[in-house]
C-alpha atoms as a PDB file:
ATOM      1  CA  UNK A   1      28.973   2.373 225.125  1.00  0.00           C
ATOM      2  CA  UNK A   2      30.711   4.721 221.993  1.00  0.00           C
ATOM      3  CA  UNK A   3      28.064   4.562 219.240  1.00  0.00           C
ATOM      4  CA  UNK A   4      29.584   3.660 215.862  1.00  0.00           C
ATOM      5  CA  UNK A   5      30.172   5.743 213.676  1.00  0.00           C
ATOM      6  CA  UNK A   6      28.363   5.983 210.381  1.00  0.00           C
ATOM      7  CA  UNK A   7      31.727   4.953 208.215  1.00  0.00           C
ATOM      8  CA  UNK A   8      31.643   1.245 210.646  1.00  0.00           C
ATOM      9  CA  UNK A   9      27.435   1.285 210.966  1.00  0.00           C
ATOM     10  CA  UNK A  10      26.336  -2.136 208.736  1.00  0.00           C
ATOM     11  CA  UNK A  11      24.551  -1.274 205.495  1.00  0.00           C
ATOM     12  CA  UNK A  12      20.690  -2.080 205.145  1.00  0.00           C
ATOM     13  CA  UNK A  13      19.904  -4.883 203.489  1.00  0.00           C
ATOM     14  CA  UNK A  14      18.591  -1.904 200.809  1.00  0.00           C
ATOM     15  CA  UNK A  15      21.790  -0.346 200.547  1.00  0.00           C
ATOM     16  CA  UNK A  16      23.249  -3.857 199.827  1.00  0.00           C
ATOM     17  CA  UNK A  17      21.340  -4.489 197.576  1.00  0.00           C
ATOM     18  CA  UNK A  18      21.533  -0.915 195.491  1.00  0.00           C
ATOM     19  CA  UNK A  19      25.403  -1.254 195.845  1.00  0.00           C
ATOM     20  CA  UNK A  20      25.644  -4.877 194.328  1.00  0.00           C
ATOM     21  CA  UNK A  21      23.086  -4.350 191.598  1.00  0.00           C
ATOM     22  CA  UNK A  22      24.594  -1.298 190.566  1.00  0.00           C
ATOM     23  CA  UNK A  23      28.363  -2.773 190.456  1.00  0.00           C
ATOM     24  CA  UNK A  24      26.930  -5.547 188.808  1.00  0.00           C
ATOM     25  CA  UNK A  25      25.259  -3.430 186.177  1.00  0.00           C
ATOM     26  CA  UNK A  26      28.663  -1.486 185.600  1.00  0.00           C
ATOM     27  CA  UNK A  27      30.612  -4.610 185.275  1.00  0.00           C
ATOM     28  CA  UNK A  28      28.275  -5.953 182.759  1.00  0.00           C
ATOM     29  CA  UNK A  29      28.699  -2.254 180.659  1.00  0.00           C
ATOM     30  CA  UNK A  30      32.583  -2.540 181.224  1.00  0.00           C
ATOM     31  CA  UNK A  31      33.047  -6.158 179.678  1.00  0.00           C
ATOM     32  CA  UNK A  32      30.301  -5.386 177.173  1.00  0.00           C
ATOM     33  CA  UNK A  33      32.060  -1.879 175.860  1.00  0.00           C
ATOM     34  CA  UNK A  34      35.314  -4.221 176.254  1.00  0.00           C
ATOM     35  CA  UNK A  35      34.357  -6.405 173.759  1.00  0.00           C
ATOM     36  CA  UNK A  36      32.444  -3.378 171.488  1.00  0.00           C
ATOM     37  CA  UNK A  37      36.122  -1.798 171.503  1.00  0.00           C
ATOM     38  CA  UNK A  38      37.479  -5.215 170.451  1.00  0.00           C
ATOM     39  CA  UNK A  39      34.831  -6.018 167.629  1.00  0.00           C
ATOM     40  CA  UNK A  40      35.762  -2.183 166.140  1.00  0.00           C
ATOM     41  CA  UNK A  41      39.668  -3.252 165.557  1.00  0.00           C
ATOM     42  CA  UNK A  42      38.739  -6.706 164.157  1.00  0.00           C
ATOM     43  CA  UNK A  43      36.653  -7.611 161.194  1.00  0.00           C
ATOM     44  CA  UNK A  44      34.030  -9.311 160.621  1.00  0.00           C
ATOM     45  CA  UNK A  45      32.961  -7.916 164.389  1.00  0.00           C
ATOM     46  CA  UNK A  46      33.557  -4.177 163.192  1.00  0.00           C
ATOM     47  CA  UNK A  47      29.781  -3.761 162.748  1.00  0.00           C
ATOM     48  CA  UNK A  48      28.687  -4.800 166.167  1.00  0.00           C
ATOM     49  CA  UNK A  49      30.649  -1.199 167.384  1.00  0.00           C
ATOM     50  CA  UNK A  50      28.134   0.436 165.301  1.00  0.00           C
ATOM     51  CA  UNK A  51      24.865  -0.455 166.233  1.00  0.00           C
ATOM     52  CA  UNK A  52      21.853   0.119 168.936  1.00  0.00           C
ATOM     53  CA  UNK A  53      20.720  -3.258 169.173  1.00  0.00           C
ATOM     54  CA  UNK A  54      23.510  -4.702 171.635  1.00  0.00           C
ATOM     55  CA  UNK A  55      23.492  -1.615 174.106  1.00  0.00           C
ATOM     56  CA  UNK A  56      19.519  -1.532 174.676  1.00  0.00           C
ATOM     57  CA  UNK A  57      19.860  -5.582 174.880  1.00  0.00           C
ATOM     58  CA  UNK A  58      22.283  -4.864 177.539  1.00  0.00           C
ATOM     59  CA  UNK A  59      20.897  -1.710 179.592  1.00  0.00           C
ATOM     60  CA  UNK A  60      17.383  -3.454 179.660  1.00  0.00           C
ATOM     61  CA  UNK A  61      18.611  -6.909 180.989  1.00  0.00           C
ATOM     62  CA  UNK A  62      20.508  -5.408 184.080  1.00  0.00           C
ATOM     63  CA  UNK A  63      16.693  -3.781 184.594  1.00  0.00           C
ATOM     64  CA  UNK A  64      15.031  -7.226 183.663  1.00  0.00           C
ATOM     65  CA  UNK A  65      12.108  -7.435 186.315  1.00  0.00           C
ATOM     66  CA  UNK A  66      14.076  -5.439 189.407  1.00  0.00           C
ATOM     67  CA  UNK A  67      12.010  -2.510 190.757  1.00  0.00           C
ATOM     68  CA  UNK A  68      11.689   0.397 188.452  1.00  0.00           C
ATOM     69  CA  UNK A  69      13.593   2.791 190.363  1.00  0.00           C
ATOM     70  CA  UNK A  70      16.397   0.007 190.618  1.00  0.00           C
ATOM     71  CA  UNK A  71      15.616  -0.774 187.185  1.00  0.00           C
ATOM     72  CA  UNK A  72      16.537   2.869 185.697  1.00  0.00           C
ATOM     73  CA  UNK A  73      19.797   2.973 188.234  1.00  0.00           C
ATOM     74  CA  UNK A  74      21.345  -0.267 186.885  1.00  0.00           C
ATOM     75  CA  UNK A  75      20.568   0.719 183.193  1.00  0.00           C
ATOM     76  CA  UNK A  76      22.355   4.087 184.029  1.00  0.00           C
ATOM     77  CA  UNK A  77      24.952   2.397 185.476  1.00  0.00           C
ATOM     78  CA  UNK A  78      25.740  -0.093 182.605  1.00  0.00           C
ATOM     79  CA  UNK A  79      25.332   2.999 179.987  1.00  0.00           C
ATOM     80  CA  UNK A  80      27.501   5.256 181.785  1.00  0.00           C
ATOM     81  CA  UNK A  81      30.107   2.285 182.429  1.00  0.00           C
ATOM     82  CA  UNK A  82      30.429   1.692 178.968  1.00  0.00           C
ATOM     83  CA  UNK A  83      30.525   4.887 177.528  1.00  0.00           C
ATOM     84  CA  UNK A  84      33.620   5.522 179.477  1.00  0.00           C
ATOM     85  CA  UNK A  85      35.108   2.229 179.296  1.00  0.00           C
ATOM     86  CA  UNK A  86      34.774   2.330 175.106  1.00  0.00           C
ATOM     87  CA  UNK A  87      35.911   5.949 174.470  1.00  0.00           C
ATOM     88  CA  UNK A  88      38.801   4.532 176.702  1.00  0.00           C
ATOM     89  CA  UNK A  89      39.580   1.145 175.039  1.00  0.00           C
ATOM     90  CA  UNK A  90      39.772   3.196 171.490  1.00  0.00           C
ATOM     91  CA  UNK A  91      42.308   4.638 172.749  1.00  0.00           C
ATOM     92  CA  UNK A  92      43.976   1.636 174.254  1.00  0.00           C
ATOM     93  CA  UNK A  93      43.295  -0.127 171.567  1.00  0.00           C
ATOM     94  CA  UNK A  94      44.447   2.148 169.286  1.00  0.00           C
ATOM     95  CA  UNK A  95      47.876   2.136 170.647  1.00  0.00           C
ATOM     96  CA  UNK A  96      47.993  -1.244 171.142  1.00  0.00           C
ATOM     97  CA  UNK A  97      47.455  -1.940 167.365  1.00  0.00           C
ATOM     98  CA  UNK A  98      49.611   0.651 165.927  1.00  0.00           C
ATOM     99  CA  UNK A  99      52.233   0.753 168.405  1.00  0.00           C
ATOM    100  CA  UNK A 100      55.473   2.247 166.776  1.00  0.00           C
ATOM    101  CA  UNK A 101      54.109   4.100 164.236  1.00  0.00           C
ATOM    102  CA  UNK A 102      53.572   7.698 163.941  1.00  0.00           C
ATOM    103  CA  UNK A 103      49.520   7.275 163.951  1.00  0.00           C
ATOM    104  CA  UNK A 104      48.139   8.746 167.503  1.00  0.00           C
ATOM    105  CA  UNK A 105      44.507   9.125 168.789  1.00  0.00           C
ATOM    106  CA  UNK A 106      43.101  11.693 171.541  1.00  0.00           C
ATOM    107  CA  UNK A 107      40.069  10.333 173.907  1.00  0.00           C
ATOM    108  CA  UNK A 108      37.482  12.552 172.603  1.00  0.00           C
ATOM    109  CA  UNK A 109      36.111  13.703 175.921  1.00  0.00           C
ATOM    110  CA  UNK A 110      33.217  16.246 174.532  1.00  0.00           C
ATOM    111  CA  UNK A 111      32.242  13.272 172.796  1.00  0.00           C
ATOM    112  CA  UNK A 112      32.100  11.226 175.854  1.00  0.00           C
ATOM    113  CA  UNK A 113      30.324  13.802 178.023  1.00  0.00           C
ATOM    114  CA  UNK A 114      27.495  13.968 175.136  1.00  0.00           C
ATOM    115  CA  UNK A 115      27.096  10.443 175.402  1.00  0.00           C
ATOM    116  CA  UNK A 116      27.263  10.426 179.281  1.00  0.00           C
ATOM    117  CA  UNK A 117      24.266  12.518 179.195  1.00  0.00           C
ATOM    118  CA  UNK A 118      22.185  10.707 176.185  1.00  0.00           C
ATOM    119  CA  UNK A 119      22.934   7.512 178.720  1.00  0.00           C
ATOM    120  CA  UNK A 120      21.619   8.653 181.649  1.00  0.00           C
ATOM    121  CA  UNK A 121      17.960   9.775 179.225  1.00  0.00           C
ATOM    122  CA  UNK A 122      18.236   6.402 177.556  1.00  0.00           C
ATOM    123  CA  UNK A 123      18.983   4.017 180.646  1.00  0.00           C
ATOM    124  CA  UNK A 124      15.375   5.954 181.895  1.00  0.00           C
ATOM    125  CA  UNK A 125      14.029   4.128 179.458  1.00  0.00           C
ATOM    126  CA  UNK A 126      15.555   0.871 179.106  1.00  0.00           C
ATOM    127  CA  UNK A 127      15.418   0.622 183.011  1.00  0.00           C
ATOM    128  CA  UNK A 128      11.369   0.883 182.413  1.00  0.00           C
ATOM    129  CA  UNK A 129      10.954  -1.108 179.634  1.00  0.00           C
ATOM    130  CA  UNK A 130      13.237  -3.560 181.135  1.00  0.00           C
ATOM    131  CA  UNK A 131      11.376  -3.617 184.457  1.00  0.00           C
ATOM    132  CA  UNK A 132       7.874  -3.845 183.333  1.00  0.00           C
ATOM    133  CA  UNK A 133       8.651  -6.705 180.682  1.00  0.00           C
ATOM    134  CA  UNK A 134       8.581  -9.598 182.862  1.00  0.00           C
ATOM    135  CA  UNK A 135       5.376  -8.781 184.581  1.00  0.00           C
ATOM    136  CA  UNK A 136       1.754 -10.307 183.924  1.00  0.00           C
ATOM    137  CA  UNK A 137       0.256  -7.201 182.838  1.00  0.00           C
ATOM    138  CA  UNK A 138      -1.158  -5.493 179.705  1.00  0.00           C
ATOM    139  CA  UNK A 139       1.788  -3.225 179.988  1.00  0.00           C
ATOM    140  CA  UNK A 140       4.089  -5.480 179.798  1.00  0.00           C
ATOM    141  CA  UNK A 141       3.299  -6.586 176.649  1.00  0.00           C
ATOM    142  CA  UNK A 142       4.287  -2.764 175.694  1.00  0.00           C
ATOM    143  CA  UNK A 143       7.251  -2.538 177.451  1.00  0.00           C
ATOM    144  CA  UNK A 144       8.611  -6.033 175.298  1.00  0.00           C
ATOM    145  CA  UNK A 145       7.373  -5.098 172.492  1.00  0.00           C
ATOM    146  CA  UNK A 146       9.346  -1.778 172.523  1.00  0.00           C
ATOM    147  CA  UNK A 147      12.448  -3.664 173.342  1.00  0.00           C
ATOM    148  CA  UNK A 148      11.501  -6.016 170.443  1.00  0.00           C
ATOM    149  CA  UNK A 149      10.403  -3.205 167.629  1.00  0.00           C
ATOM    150  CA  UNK A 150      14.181  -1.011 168.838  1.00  0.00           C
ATOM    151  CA  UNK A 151      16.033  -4.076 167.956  1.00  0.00           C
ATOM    152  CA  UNK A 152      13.811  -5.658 164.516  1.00  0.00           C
ATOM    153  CA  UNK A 153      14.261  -1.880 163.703  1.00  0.00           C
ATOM    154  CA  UNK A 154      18.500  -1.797 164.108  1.00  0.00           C
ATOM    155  CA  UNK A 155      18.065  -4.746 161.671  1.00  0.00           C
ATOM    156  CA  UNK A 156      16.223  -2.963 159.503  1.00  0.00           C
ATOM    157  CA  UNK A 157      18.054   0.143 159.401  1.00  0.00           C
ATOM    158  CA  UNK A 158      21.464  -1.650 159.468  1.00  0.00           C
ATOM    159  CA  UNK A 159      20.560  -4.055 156.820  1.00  0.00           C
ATOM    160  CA  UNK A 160      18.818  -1.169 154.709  1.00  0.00           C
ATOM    161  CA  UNK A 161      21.221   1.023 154.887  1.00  0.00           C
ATOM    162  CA  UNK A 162      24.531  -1.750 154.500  1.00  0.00           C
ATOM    163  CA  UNK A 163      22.794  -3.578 151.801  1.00  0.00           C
ATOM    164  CA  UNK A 164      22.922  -6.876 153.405  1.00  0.00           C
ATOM    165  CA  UNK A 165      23.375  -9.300 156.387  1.00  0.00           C
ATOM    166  CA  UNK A 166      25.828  -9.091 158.900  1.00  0.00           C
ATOM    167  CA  UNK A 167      27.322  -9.985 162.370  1.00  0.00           C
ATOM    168  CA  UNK A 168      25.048  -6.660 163.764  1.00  0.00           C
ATOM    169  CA  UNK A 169      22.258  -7.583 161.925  1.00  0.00           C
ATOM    170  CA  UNK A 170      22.257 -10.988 163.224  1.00  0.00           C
ATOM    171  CA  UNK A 171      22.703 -10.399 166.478  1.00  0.00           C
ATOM    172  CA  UNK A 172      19.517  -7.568 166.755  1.00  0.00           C
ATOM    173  CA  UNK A 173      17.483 -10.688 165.047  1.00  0.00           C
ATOM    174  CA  UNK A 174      18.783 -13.281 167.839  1.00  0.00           C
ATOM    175  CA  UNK A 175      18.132 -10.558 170.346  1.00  0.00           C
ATOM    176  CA  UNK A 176      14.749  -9.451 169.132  1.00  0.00           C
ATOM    177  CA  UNK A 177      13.816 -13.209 169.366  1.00  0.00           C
ATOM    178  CA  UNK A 178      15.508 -13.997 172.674  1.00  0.00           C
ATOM    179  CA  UNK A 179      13.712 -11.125 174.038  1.00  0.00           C
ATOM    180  CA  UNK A 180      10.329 -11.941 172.751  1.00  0.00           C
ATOM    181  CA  UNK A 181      10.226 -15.344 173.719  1.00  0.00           C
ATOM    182  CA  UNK A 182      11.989 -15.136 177.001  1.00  0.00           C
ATOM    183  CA  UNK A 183       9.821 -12.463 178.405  1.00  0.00           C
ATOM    184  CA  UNK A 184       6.418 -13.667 176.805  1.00  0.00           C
ATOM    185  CA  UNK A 185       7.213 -16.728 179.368  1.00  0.00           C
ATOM    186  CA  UNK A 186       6.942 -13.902 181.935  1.00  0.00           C
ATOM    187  CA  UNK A 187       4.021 -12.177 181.351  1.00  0.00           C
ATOM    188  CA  UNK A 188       1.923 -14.482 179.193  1.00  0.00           C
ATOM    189  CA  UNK A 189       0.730 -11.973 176.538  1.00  0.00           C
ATOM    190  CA  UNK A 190       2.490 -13.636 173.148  1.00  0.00           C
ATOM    191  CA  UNK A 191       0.158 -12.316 170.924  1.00  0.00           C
ATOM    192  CA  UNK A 192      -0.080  -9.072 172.752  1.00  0.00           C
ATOM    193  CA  UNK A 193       2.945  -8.383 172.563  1.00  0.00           C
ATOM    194  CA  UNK A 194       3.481  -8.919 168.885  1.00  0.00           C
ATOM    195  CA  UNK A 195       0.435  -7.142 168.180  1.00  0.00           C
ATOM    196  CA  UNK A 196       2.581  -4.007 169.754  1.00  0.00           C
ATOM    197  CA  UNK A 197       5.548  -4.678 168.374  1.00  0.00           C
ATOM    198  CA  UNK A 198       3.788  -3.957 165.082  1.00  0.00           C
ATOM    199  CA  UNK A 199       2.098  -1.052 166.444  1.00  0.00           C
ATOM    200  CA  UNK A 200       5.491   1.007 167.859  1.00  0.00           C
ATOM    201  CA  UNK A 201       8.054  -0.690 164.549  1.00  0.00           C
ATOM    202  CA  UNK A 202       7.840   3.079 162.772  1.00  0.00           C
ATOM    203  CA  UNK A 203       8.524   4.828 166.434  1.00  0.00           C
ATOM    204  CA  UNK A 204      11.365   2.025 166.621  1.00  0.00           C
ATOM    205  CA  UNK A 205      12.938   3.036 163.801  1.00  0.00           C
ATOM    206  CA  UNK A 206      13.082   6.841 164.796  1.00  0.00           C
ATOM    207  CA  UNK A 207      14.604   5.619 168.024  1.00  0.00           C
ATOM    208  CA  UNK A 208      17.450   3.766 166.640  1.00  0.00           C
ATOM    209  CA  UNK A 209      18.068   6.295 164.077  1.00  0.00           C
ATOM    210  CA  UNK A 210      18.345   8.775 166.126  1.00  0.00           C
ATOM    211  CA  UNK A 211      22.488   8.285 167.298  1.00  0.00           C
ATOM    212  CA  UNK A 212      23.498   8.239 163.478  1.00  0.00           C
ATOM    213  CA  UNK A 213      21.779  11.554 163.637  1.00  0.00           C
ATOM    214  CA  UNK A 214      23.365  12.682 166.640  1.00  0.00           C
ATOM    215  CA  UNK A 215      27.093  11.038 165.563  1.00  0.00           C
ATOM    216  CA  UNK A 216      27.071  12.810 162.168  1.00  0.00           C
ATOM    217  CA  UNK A 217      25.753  15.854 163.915  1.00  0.00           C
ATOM    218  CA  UNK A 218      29.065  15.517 165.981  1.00  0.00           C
ATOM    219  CA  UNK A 219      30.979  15.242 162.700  1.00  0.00           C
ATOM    220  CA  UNK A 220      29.441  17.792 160.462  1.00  0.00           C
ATOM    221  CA  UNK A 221      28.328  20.144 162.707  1.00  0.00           C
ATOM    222  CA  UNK A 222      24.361  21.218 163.545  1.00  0.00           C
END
C-alpha cells in the first residue's frame, strides 16, 4: 500500500489547532486595522487611528488564556495582520476619498517594515500578558494589571496631551474596565490586581509613549 504523501497526510489535532488560532488572530487584526483605517478618514473616530489602547486590547485578547507559546503566535499574528492591512487601507482609502483629484499617496513600506518588526517585540508581550491574565495565580494579577495600567495610561497621555475627552480616550477607559473586571473573574485577585496596576501606571506610561516617540522619530529624523 503507497504511503501518502506528506501534502495528503491529515494534520494533528496541534497543527489544527495552531492553523485556526492563528487565522483567527489575523482576521481579528484585518477587520480591526479595517475599521482603524476607517475611523482615520471620518471624524469624530479620527482619534481611535492614533492611539495604543485598541491594538494591545486586541493583540492580548486573541492570547486571552491560550498557551503562552500560542499566546505570543496569535498576538503576532493579529499585529502583523494589521500593520499590513492599515498601511494598505490608507492607501485605499485615500483614493477612495479623493478620487479625481490630483492628491496621491505612496504605501510607505519602510514605515511598514519598522512596524512589522516593533509587532512581532510587542505581540511577545501582549501574547504573555494576555495568557497569564486569566489564570488563578499571583502572576496573574501582574499580567492584568499591566494590560490595565497600558490602557488607564493611553487615557492619560491622550487626554493630557489633547486637552480633553474623546472617542480614544473613552474607549482605553471602557477597555481598562472591561479588562479588569473580566479577568479578575478569572483569577480571583481584584485587589491584587489593582494594587499592581498602581504599582506599573509610571512604566505604563513609558510604554504607550513610546510609538509617538518612535512616529516622530520617523518624521523628524533620530
Amino acid at each position: 500500500m503507497p504511503l501518502a504523501s506528506p501534502a495528503t497526510q491529515p494534520m494533528t489535532p496541534r497543527t489544527r489547532t495552531w492553523t485556526a488560532t492563528l487565522l483567527v488572530a489575523a482576521a481579528v487584526g484585518v477587520a480591526v486595522a479595517v475599521a482603524v483605517v476607517y475611523a482615520y478618514y471620518n471624524d469624530p473616530w479620527r482619534p481611535l487611528a492614533h492611539t495604543f489602547g485598541l491594538w494591545a486590547v486586541m493583540a492580548s485578547a486573541v492570547a486571552f488564556g491560550r498557551p503562552p507559546a500560542l499566546a505570543i503566535g496569535a498576538s503576532i499574528a493579529s499585529l502583523a495582520a494589521a500593520v499590513v492591512t492599515f498601511y494598505i487601507g490608507l492607501k485605499v482609502g485615500h483614493d477612495i476619498r479623493w478620487a479625481g483629484s490630483d492628491s496621491t499617496m505612496w504605501i510607505d513600506w519602510d514605515k511598514m517594515q519598522l512596524w512589522l518588526v516593533l509587532a512581532v517585540l510587542a505581540g511577545v508581550a501582549f501574547g504573555l500578558l494576555g495568557s497569564f491574565a486569566p489564570r488563578q495565580e499571583w502572576k496573574s494579577a501582574l499580567a492584568t494589571a499591566g494590560l490595565v495600567g497600558l490602557l488607564a495610561a493611553d487615557a492619560y497621555r491622550r487626554f493630557s496631551n489633547w486637552g480633553g475627552i474623546d472617542v480614544a480616550v473613552t474607549v482605553d477607559v471602557i477597555a481598562a474596565l472591561a479588562v479588569l473586571v473580566i479577568a479578575s473573574r478569572y483569577n480571583k485577585r481584584p485587589l491584587l490586581t489593582v494594587g499592581f496596576t498602581i504599582a506599573v501606571g509610571a512604566l505604563g506610561l513609558v510604554a504607550v509613549s513610546a510609538p509617538d516617540f518612535i512616529e516622530q522619530g520617523l518624521i523628524e529624523g533620530f
